[in-house]
Protein backbone atom coordinates (compact mmCIF):
# COMPACT_ATOMS: atom_id res chain seq x y z
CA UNK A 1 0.00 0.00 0.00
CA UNK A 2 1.18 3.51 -0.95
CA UNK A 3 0.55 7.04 1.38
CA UNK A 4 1.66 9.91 0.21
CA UNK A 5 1.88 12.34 3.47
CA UNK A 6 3.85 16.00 3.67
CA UNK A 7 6.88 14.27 4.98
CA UNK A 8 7.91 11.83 1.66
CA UNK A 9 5.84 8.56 0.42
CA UNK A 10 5.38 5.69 3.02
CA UNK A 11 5.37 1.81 1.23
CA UNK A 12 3.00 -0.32 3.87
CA UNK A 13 3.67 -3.80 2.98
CA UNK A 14 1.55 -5.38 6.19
CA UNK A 15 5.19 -5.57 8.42
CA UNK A 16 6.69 -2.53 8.44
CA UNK A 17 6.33 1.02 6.27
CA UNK A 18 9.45 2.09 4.63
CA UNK A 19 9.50 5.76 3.72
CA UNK A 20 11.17 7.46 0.32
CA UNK A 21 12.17 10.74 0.73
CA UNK A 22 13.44 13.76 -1.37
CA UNK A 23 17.23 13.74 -1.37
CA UNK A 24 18.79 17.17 -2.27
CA UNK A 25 21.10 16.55 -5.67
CA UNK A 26 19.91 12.98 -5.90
CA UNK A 27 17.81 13.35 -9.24
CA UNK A 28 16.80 9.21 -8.69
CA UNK A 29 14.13 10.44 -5.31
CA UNK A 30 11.20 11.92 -5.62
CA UNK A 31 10.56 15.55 -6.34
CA UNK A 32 9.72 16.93 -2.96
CA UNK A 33 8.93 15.08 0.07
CA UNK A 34 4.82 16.62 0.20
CA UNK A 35 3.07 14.23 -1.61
CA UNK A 36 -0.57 15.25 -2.78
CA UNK A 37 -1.32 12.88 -5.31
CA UNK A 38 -0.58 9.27 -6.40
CA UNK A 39 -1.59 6.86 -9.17
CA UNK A 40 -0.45 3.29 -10.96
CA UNK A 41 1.43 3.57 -13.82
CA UNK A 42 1.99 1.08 -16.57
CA UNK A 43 4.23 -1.53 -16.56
CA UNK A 44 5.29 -1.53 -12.82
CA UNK A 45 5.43 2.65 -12.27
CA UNK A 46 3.68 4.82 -10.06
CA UNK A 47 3.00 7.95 -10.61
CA UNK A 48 4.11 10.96 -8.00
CA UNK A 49 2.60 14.17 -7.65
CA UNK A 50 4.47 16.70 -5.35
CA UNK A 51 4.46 20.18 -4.28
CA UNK A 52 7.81 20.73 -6.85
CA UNK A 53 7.11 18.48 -9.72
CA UNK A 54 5.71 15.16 -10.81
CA UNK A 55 7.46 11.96 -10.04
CA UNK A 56 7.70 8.79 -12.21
CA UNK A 57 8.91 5.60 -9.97
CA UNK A 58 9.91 2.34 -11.47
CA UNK A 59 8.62 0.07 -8.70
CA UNK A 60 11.11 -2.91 -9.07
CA UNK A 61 14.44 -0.48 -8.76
CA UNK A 62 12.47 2.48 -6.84
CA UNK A 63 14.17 4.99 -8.33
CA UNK A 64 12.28 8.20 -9.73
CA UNK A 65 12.01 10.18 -13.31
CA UNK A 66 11.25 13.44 -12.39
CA UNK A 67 9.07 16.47 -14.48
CA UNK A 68 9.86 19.30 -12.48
CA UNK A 69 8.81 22.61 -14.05
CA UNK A 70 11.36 24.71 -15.61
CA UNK A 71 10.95 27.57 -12.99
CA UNK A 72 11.12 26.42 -9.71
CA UNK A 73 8.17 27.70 -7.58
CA UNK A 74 6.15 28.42 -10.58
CA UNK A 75 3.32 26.92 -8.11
CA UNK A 76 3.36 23.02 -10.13
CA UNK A 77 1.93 22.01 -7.57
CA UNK A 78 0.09 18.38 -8.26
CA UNK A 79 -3.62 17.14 -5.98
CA UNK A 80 -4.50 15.08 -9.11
CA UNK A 81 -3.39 12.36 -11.88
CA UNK A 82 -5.32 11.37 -14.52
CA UNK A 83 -4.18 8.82 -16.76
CA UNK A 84 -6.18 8.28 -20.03
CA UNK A 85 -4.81 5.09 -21.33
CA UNK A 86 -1.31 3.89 -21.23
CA UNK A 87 0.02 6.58 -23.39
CA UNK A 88 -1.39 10.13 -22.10
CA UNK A 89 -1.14 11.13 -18.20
């Protein structure tokens, strides 16, 4: 199970919850550690949306592709994902 809270993105796997957090210069973490929104991806991704951009994990290495916009504070800030089909978000 996924949460996305305003302190990073907690995995709940029925034992413990493991928490990913942004990590400043580390391109391969999430965006920003507030997490508003959160959807499945295709082929084993989940989608990210943060207060600073939009995330993109791969689930099996758990490292991020991140769509931050190209002025920071430019208020990208994401409550929603909508994904059309497995070719339009």
């Amino acid at each position: 199970m996924w949460i996305g809270t305003d302190d990073g993105l907690n995995r709940y796997d029925a034992n413990s919850i493991y928490v990913f957090r942004h990590r400043y210069n580390d391109t391969a973490t999430i965006a920003d550690n507030v997490v508003g929104a959160l959807a499945e991806g295709n082929k084993g991704t989940l989608w990210i949306g943060t207060n600073f951009g939009l995330s993109l994990m791969d689930l099996q290495t758990e490292k991020c592709r991140n769509f931050i916009p190209p002025k920071p504070g430019s208020g990208f800030i994401t409550k929603a994902i909508l994904i059309e089909d497995s070719t339009r978000i």
